[in-house]
C-alpha atoms as a PDB file:
ATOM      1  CA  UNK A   1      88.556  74.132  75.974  1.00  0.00           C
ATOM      2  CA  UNK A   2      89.946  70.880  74.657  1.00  0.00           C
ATOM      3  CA  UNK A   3      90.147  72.873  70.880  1.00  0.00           C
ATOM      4  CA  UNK A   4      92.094  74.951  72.736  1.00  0.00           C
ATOM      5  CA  UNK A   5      94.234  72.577  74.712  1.00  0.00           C
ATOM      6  CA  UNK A   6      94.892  70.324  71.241  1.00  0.00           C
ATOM      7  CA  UNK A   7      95.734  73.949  69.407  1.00  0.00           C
ATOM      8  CA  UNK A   8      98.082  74.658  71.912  1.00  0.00           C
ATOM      9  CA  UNK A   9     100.035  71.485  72.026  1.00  0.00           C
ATOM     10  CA  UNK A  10     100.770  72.073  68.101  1.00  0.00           C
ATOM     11  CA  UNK A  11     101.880  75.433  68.600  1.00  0.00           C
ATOM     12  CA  UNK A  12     105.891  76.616  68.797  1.00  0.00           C
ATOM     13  CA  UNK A  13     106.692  77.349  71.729  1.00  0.00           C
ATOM     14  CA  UNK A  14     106.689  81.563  72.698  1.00  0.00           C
ATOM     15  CA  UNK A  15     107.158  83.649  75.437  1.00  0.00           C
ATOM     16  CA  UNK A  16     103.462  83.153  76.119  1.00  0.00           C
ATOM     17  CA  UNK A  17     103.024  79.447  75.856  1.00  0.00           C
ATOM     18  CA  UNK A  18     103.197  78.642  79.547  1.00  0.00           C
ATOM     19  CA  UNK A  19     100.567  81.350  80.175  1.00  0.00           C
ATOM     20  CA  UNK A  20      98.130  80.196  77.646  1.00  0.00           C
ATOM     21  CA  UNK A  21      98.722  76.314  78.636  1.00  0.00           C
ATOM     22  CA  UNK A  22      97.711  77.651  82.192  1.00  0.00           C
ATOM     23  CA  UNK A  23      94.724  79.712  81.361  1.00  0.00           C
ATOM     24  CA  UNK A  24      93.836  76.885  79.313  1.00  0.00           C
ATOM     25  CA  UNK A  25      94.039  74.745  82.284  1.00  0.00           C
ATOM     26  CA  UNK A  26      92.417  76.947  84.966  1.00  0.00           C
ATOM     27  CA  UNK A  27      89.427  77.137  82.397  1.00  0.00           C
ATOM     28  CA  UNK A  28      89.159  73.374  82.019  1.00  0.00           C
ATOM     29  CA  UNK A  29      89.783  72.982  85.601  1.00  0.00           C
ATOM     30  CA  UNK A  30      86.537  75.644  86.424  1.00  0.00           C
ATOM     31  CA  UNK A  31      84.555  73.299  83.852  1.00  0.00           C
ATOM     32  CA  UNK A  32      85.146  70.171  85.302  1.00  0.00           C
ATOM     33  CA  UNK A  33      84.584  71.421  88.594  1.00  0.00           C
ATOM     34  CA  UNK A  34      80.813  72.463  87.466  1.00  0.00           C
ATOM     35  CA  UNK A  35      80.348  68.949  85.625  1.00  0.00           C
ATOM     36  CA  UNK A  36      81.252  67.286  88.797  1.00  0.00           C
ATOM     37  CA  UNK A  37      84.725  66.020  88.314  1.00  0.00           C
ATOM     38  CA  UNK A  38      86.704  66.897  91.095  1.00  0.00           C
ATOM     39  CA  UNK A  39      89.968  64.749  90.289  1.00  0.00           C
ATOM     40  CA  UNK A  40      90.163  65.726  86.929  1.00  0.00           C
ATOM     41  CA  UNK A  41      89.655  69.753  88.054  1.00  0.00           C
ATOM     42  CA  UNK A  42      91.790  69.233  90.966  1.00  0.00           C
ATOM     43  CA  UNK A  43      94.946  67.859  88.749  1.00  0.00           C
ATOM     44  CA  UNK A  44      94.188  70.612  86.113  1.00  0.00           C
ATOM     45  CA  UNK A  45      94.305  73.726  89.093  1.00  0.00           C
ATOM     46  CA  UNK A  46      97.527  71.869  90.160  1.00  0.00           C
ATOM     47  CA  UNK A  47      98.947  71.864  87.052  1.00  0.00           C
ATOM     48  CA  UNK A  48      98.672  75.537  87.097  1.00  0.00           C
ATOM     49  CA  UNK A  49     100.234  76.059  90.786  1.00  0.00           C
ATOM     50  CA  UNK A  50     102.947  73.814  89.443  1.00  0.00           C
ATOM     51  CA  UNK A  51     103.727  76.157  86.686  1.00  0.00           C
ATOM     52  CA  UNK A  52     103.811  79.243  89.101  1.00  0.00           C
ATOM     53  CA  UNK A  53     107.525  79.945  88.350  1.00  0.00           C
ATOM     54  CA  UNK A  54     107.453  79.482  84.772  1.00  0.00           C
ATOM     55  CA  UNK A  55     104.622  82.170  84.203  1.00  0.00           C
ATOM     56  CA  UNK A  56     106.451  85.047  82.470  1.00  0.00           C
ATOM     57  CA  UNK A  57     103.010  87.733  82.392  1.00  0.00           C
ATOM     58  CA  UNK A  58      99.840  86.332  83.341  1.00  0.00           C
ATOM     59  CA  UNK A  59     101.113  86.555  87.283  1.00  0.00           C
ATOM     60  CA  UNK A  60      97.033  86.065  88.611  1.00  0.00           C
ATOM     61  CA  UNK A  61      96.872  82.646  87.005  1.00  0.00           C
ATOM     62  CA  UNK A  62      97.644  81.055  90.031  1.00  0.00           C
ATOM     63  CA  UNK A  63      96.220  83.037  92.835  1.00  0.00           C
ATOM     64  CA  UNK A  64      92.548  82.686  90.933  1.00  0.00           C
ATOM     65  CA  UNK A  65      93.414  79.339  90.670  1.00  0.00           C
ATOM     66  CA  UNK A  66      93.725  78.955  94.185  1.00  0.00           C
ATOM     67  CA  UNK A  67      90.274  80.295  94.955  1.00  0.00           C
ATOM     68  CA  UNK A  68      88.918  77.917  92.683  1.00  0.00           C
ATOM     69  CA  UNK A  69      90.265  74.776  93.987  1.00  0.00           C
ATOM     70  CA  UNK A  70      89.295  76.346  97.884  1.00  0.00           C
ATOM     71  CA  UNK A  71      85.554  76.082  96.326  1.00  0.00           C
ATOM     72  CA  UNK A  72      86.384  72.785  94.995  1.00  0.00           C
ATOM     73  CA  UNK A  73      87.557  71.654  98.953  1.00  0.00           C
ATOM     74  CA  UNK A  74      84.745  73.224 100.377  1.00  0.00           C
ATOM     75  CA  UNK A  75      82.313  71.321  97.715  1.00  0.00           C
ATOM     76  CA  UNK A  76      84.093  68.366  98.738  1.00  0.00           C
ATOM     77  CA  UNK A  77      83.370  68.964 102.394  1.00  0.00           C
ATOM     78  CA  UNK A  78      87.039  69.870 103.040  1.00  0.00           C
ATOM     79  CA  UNK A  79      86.035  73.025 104.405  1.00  0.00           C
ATOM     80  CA  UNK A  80      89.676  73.906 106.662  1.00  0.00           C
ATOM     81  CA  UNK A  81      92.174  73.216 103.353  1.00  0.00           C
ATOM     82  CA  UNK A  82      89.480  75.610 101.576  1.00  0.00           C
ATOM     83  CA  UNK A  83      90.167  78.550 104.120  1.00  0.00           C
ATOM     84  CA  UNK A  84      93.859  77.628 104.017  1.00  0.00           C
ATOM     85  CA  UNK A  85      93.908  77.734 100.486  1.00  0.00           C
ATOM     86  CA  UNK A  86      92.032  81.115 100.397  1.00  0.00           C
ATOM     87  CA  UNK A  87      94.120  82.484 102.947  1.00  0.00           C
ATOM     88  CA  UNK A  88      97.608  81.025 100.465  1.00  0.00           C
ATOM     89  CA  UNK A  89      95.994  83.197  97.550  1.00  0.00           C
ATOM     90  CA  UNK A  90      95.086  86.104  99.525  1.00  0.00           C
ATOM     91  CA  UNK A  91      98.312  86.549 101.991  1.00  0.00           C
ATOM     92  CA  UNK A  92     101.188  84.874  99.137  1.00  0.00           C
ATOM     93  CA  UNK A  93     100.340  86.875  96.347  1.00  0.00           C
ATOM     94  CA  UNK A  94     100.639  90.657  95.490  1.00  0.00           C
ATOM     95  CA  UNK A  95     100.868  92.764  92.576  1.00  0.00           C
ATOM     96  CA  UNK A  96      98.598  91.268  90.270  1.00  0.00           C
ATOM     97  CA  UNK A  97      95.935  91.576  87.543  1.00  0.00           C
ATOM     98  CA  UNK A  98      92.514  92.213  89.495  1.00  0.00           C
ATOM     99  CA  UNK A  99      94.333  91.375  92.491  1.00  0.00           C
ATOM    100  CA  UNK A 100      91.238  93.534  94.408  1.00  0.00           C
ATOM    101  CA  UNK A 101      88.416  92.119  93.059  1.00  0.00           C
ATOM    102  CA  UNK A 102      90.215  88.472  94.322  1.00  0.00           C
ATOM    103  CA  UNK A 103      90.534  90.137  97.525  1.00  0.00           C
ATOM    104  CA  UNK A 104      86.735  91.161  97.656  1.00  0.00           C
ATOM    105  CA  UNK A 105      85.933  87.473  96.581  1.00  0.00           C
ATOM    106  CA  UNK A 106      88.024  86.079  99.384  1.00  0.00           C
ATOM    107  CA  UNK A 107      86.939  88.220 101.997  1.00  0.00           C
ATOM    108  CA  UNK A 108      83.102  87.392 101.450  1.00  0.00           C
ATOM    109  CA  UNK A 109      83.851  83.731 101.009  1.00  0.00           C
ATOM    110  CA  UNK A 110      86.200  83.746 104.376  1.00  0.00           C
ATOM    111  CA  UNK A 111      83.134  85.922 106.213  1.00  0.00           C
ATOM    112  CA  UNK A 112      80.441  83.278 105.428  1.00  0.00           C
ATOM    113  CA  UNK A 113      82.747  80.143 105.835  1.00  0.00           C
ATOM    114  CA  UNK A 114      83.944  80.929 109.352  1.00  0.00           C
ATOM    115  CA  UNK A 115      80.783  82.014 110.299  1.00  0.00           C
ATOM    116  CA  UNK A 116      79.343  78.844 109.008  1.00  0.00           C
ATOM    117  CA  UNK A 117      81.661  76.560 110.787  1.00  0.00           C
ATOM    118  CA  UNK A 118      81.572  78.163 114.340  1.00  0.00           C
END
């Protein structure tokens, strides 16, 4: 991800270079979320929400990004700004690549986190 990152940051800028730099990010983000850094993963998934208006194709960037950093609150205990944050990616955004499959993943995680909490 970091060969990727450093590749990127060389590059000319395209039509695409906001995309990749996000993917890029949502990928490190996922990683370091998995290794147990939280405020590096948190500032890369920001990163990408910051970029939202600036995305010219890759439009589910930041709604996937969203569900990650809702499992990323609810790892941290944080479990109401995780079903906010699910509920920002599935009610904000429309129209996108695998936009269902999101929807499927939000649905079972909001079923078993309200559940859980009650």
């Amino acid at each position: 991800v970091e060969k990727a990152e450093a590749t990127l940051q060389n590059e000319n800028m395209s039509d695409y270079s906001v995309d990749d730099e996000c993917l890029v990010k949502l990928l490190k983000g996922c990683c370091l979320k998995n290794l147990q850094r939280p405020l590096q993963a948190e500032l890369c998934f920001n990163h990408v929400i910051q970029s939202e208006k600036l995305l010219k194709y890759d439009h589910y960037l930041v709604p996937f990004t969203l569900f990650e950093l809702a499992f990323l609150y609810k790892s941290q205990g944080e479990i109401d700004k995780a079903i906010k944050t699910l509920e920002t990616a599935r009610n904000n955004y429309k129209d996108y690549s695998m936009e269902s499959r999101l929807h499927f993943r939000i649905q079972a995680a909001l079923h078993l986190w309200k559940t859980t909490s009650s």
